[in-house]
Protein backbone atom coordinates (compact mmCIF):
# COMPACT_ATOMS: atom_id res chain seq x y z
CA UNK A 1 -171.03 -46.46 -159.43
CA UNK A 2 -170.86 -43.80 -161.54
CA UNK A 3 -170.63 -43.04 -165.27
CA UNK A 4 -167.19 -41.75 -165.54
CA UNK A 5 -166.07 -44.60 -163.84
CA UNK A 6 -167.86 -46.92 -166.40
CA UNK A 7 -166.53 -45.16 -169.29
CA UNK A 8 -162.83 -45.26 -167.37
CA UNK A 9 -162.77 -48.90 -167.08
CA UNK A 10 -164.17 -49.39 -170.37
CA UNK A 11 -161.64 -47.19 -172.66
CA UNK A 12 -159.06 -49.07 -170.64
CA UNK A 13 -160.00 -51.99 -170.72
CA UNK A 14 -160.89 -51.78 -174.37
CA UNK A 15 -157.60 -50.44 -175.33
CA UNK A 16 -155.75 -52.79 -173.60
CA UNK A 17 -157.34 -55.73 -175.40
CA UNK A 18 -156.80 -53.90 -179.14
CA UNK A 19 -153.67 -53.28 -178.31
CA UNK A 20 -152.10 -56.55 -177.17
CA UNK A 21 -153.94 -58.09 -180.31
CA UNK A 22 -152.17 -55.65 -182.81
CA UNK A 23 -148.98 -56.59 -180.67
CA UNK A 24 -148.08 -59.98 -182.44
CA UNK A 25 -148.42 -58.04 -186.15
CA UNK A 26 -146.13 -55.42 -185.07
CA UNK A 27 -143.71 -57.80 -183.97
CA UNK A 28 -143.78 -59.18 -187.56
CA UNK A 29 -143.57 -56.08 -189.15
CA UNK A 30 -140.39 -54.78 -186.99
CA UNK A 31 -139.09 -58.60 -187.85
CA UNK A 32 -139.40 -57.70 -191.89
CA UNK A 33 -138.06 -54.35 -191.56
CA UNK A 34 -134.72 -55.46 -190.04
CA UNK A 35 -134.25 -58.23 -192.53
CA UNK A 36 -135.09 -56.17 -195.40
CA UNK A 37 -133.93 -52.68 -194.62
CA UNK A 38 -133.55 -51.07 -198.96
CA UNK A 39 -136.95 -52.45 -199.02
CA UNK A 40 -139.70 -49.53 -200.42
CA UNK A 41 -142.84 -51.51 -198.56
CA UNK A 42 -140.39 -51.26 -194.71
CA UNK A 43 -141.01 -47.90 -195.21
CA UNK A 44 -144.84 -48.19 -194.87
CA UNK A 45 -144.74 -50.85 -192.11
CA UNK A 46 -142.47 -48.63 -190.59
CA UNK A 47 -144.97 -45.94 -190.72
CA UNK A 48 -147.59 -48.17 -189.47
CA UNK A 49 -145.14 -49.32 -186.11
CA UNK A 50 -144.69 -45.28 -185.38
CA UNK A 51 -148.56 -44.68 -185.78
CA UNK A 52 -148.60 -47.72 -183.38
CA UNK A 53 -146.12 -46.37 -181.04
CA UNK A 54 -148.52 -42.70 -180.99
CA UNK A 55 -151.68 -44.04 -180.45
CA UNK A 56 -150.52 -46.59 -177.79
CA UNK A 57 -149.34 -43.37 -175.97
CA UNK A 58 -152.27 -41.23 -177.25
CA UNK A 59 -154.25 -44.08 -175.24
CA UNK A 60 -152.22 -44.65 -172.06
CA UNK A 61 -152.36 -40.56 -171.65
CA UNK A 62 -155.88 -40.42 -172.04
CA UNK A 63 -155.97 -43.34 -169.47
CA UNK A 64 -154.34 -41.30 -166.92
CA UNK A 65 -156.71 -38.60 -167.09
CA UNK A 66 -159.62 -40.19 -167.14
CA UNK A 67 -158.44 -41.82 -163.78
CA UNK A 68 -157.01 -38.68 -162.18
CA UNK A 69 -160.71 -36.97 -163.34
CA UNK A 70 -162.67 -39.49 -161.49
CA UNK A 71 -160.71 -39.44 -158.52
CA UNK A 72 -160.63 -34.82 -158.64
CA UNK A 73 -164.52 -35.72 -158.93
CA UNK A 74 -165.35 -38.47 -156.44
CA UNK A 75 -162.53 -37.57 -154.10
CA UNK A 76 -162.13 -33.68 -154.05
């Protein structure tokens, strides 16, 4: 097997696993911000869900090309 493939299966799998751990404390955070919505500090954790939100896509695009590129290179 090659490197790309390693690397693939390792930013994925790595990903996945930081990302369903920081699942539970975003849950908690969207729970504040609808109870206290004049609060100043839902505003932060609100900022902190978005950046969330971004780098869970940042990571599942990334995903998808690093698959597509090592099928183009083992494949084509």
């Amino acid at each position: 097997m090659d490197l790309l493939l390693w690397i693939t299966i390792g930013f994925i799998i790595i990903g996945f696993v930081v990302l369903t751990s920081m699942k539970k404390g975003m849950e908690s955070k969207l729970a504040f911000i609808t109870v206290n919505m004049e609060d100043k500090e839902s505003a932060i954790k609100a900022k902190s869900i978005i950046w969330w939100i971004a780098s869970t896509t940042a990571w599942g695009i990334v995903s998808m090309i690093l698959i597509v590129w090592w099928f183009n290179n083992h494949f084509g």
